[in-house]
Protein backbone atom coordinates (compact mmCIF):
# COMPACT_ATOMS: atom_id res chain seq x y z
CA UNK A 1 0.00 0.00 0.00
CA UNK A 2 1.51 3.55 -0.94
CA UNK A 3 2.00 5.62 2.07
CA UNK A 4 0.50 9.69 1.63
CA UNK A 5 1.96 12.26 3.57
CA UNK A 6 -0.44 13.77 5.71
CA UNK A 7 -1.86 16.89 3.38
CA UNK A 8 -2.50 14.06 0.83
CA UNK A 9 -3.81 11.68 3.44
CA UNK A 10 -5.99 14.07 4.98
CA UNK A 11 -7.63 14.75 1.72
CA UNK A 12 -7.99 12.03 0.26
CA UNK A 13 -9.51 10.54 3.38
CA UNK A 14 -12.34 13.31 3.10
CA UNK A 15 -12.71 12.84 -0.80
CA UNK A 16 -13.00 9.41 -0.42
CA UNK A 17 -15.89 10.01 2.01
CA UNK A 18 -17.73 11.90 -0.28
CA UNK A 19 -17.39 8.88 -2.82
CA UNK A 20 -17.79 5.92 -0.89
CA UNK A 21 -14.33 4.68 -1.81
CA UNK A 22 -13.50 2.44 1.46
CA UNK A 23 -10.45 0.87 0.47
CA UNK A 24 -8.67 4.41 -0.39
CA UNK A 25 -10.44 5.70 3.17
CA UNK A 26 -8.59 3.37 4.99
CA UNK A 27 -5.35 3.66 2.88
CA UNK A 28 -5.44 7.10 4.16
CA UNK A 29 -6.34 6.60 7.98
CA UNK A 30 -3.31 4.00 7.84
CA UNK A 31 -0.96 6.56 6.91
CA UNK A 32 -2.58 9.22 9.13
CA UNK A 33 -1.93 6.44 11.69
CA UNK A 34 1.67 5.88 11.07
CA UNK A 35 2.16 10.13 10.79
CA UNK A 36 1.03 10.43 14.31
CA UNK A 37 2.98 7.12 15.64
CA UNK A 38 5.84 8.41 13.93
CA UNK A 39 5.10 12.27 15.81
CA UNK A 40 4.89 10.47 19.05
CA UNK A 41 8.43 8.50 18.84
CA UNK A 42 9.96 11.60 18.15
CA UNK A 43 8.22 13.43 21.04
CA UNK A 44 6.51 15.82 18.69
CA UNK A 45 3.26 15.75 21.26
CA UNK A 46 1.56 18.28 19.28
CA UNK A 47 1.98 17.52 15.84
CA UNK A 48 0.44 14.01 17.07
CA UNK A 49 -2.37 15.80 18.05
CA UNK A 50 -3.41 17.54 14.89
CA UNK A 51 -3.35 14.11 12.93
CA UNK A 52 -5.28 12.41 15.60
CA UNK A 53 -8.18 15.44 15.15
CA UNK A 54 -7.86 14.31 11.05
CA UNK A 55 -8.93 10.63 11.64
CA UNK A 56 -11.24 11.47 13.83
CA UNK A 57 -12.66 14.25 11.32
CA UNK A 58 -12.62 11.56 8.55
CA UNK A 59 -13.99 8.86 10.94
CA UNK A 60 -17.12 10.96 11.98
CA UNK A 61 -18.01 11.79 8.19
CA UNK A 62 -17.51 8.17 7.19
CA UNK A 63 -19.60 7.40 10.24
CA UNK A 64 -22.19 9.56 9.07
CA UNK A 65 -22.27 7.99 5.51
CA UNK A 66 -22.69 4.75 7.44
CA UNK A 67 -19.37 3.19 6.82
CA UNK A 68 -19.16 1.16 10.19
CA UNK A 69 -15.58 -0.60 9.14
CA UNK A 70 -14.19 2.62 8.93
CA UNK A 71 -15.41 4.18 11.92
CA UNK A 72 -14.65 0.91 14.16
CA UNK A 73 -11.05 0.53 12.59
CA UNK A 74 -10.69 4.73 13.42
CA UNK A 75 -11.27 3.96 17.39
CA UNK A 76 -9.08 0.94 16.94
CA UNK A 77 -6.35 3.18 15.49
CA UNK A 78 -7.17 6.32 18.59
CA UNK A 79 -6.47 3.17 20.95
CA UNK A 80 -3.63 2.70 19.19
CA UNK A 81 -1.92 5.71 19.94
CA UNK A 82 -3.71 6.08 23.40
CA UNK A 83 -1.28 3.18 24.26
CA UNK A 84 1.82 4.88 23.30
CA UNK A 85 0.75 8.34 24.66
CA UNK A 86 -0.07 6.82 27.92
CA UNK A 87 3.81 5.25 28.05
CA UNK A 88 5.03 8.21 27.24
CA UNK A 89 2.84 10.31 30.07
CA UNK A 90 1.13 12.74 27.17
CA UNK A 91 -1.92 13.37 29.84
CA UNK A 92 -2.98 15.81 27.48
CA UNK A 93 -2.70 13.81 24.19
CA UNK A 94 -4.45 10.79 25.80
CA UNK A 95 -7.52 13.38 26.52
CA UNK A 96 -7.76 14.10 23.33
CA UNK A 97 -8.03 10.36 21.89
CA UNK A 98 -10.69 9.68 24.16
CA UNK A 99 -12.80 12.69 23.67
CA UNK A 100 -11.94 12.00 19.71
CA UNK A 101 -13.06 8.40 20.26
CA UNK A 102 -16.43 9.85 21.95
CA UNK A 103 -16.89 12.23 19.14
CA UNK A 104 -17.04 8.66 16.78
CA UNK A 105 -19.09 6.85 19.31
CA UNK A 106 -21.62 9.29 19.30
CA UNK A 107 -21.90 10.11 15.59
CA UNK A 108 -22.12 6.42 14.65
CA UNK A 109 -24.36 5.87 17.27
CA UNK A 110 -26.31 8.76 15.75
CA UNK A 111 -26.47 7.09 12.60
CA UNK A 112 -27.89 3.90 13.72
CA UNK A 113 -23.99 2.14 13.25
CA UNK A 114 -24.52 -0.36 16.60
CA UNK A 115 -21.32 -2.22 16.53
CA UNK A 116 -19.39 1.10 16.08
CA UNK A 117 -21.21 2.93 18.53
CA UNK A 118 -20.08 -0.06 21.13
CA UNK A 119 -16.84 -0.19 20.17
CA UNK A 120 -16.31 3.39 20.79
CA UNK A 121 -17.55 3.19 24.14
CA UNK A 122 -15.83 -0.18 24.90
CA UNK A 123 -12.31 1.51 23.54
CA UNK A 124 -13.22 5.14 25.60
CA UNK A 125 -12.85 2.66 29.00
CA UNK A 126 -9.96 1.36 28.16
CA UNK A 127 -7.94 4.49 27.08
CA UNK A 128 -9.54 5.78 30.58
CA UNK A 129 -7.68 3.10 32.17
CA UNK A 130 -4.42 4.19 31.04
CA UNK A 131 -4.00 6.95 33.66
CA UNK A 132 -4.73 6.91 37.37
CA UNK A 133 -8.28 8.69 37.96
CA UNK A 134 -5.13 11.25 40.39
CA UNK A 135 -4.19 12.35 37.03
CA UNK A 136 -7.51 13.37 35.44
CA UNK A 137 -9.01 16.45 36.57
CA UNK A 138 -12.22 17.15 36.89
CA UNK A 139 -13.63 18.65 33.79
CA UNK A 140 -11.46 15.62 31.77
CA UNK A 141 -13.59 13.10 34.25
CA UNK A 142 -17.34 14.97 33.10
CA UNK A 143 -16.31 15.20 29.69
CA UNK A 144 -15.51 11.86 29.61
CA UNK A 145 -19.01 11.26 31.13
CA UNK A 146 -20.99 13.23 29.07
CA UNK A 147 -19.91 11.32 25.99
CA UNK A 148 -20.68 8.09 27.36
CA UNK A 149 -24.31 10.03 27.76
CA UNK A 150 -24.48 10.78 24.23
CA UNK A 151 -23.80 7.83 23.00
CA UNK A 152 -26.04 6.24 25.47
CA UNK A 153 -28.43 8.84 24.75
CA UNK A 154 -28.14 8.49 20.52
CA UNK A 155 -27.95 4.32 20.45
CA UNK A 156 -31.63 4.93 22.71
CA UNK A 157 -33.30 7.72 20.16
CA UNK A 158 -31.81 5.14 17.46
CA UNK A 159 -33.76 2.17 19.09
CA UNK A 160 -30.60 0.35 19.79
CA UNK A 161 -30.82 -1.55 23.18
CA UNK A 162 -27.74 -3.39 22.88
CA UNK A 163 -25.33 -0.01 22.06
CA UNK A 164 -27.84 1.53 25.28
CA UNK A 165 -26.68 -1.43 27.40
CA UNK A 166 -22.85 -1.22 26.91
CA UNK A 167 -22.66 2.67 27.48
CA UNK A 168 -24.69 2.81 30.43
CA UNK A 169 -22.71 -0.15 31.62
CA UNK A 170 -19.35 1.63 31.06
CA UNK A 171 -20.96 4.84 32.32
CA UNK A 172 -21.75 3.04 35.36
CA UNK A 173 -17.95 1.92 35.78
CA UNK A 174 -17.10 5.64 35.61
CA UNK A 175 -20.21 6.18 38.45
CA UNK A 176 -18.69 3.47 40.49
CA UNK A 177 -15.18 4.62 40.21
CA UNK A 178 -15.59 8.17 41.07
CA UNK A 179 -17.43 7.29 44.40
CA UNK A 180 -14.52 4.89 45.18
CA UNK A 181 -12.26 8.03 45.05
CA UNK A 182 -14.60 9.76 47.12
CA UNK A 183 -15.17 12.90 44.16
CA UNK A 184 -18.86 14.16 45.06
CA UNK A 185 -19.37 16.84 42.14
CA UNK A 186 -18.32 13.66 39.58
CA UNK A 187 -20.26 11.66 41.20
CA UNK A 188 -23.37 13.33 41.53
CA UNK A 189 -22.86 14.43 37.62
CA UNK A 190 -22.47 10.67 36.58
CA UNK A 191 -25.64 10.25 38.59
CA UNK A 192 -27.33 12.87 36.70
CA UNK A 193 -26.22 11.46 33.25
CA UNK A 194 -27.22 7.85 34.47
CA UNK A 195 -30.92 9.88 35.21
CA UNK A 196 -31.00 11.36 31.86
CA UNK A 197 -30.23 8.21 30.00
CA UNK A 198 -33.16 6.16 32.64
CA UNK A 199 -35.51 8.57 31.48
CA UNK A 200 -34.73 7.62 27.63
CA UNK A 201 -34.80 4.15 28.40
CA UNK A 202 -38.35 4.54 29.67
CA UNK A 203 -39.38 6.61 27.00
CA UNK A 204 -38.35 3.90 24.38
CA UNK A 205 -39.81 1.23 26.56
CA UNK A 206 -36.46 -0.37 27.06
CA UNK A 207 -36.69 -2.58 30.56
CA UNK A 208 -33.55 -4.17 30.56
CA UNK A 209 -31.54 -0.83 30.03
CA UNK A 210 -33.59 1.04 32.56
CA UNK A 211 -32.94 -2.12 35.14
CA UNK A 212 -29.58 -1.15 34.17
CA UNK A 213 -29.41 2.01 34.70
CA UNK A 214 -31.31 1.69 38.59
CA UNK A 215 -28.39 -1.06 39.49
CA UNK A 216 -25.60 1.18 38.07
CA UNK A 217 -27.00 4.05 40.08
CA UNK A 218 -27.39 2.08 43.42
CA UNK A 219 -23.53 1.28 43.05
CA UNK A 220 -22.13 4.47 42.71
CA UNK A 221 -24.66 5.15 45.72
CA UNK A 222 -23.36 2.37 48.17
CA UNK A 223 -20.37 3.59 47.46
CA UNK A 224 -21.40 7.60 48.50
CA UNK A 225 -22.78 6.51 51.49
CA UNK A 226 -19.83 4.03 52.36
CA UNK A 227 -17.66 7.29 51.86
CA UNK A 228 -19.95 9.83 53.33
CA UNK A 229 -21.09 11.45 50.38
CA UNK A 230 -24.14 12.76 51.45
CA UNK A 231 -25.32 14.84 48.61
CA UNK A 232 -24.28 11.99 46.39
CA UNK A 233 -26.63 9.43 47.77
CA UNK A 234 -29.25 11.92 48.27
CA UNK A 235 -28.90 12.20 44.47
CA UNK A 236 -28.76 8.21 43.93
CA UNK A 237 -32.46 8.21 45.71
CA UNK A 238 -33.97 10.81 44.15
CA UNK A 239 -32.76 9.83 40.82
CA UNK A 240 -33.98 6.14 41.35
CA UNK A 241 -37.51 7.04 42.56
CA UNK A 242 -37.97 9.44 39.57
CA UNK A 243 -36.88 6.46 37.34
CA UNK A 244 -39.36 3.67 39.53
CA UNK A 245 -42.17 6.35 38.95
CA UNK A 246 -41.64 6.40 34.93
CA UNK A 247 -41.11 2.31 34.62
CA UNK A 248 -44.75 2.24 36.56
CA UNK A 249 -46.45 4.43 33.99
CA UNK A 250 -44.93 2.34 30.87
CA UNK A 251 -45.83 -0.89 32.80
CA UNK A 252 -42.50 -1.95 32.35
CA UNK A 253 -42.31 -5.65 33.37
CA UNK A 254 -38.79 -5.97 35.83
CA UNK A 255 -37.33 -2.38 36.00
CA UNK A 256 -40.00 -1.32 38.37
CA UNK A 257 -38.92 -4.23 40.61
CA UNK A 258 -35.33 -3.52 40.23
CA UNK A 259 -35.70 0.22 40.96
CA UNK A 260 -37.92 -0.21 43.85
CA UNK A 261 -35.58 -3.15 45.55
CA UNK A 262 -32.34 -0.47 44.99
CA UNK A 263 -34.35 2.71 46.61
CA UNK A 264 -34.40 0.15 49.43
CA UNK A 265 -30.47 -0.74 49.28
CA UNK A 266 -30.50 3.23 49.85
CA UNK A 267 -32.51 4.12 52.80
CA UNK A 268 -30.38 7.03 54.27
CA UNK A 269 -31.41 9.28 56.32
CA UNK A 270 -27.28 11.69 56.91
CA UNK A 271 -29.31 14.70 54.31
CA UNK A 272 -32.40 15.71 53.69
CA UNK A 273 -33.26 18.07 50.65
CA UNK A 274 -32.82 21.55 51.32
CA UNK A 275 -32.19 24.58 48.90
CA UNK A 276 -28.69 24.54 49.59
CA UNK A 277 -27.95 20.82 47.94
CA UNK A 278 -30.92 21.83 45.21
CA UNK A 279 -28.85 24.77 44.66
CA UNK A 280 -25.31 22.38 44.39
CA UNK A 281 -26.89 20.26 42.08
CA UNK A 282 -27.82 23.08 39.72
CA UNK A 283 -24.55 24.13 39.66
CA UNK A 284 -23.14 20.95 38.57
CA UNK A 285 -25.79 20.82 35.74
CA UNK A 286 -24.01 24.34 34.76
CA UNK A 287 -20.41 22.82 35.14
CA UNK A 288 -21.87 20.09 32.72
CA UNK A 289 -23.21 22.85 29.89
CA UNK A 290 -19.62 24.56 30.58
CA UNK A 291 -17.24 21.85 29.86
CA UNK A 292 -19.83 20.37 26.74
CA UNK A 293 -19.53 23.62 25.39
CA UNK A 294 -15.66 23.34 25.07
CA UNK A 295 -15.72 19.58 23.91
């Protein structure tokens, strides 16, 4: 296979969008690929960086022609170089492949593209394991949660349970791993986007993702209350009893149950509601539109 340099990779990638050609797509994300591999053994950080926003840029508009291969093998190729960022301690760099991979997860997700949509999601967790959660700070840790959400969010407009399943399960990892570390604000903001993506569930009658959602919310809030997270929990219950109260009105057969059975895993009575936590809450909802805004 010829090898481009990265003005002729770049667009031909895009060109080859536009006309369906697969086979010259991916002869141009493999030498994008080897570019920024290339930029990272020589320590050129940033240079990296601007070919990893070209595959991604080619991935999302192949994604949105529906050309799954091409989206999947982009993530592959983000996790790729995720690896060798990670080695080399490019905190920065290995930010930007996983908000790149979210970017593809949600616009194949988007386009009804289920297997690319998961593998996105799958690949996001594992370049989030590459760093300790000491080295992320917080508005890398929402981020990261709020594109779980959307793809979460997208695979349940699309009607694609499966793709709904495997982000709120990796969302719920993130929920779980948070409270471990004791971090209320990304806590309760995981616990929002677990709400958000409930409600959807409902909406689109889906009863196994909604069961989901209630047991990935009562583990991040066993976890609060084991580390005194007040505010945290408090959100945990009222999320859960908004999500038992829409399962009852679509007669959903074992969500209900599930919801109902984790509300009572979570009988706490260290906080009450007040206007001071209703207040804290809203402000984390504004944190949220603040660091989508810059994604």
């Amino acid at each position: 296979m010829i090898t481009l340099n990265e003005a002729e990779a770049v667009d031909i990638g895009l060109s080859s969008v536009e006309g369906k050609n697969e086979s010259n797509v991916f002869q141009a994300l493999d030498s994008l690929t080897g570019i920024a591999e290339g930029f990272l053994s020589e320590n050129e950080e940033a240079d990296a960086g601007r070919v990893i926003l070209s595959i991604s840029d080619i991935a999302q508009a192949a994604a949105k022609e529906g050309m799954e291969l091409v989206a999947i093998n982009s993530v592959l190729a983000l996790g790729k170089l995720a690896r060798i960022a990670a080695k080399k301690e490019y905190g920065t760099l290995l930010n930007r492949t996983m908000v790149e991979t979210g970017k593809i997860g949600r616009t194949a997700a988007s386009s009804s593209l289920e297997a690319g949509s998961k593998v996105a999601a799958t690949t996001m967790i594992e370049i989030w394991n590459l760093s300790s959660l000491g080295k992320k700070d917080q508005d890398e840790i929402i981020a990261f949660s709020l594109l779980l959400r959307d793809i979460g969010a997208a695979a349940a407009v699309q009607g694609m349970e499966e793709a709904l399943l495997n982000a709120i399960s990796c969302l719920g990892e993130v929920g779980k791993k948070v409270a471990s570390e004791s971090l209320e604000v990304e806590t309760i903001s995981t616990l929002l986007m677990l709400e958000e993506i409930g409600k959807l569930a409902a909406e689109n009658y889906f009863d196994k993702a909604l069961s989901s959602v209630a047991l990935s919310i009562e583990d991040a809030g066993k976890l609060s209350m084991k580390n005194k997270l007040h505010e945290a929990v408090l959100q945990s219950q009222w999320a859960l009893e908004t999500l038992k109260v829409q399962a009852e009105e679509k007669a959903l057969t074992n969500s209900p149950i599930v919801t109902e059975m984790a509300l009572d895993n979570l009988k706490f009575t260290g906080v009450s509601e007040t206007d001071k936590n209703t207040e804290k809450f809203q402000e984390i909802k504004e944190l949220q539109k603040k660091v989508y805004s810059s994604l």
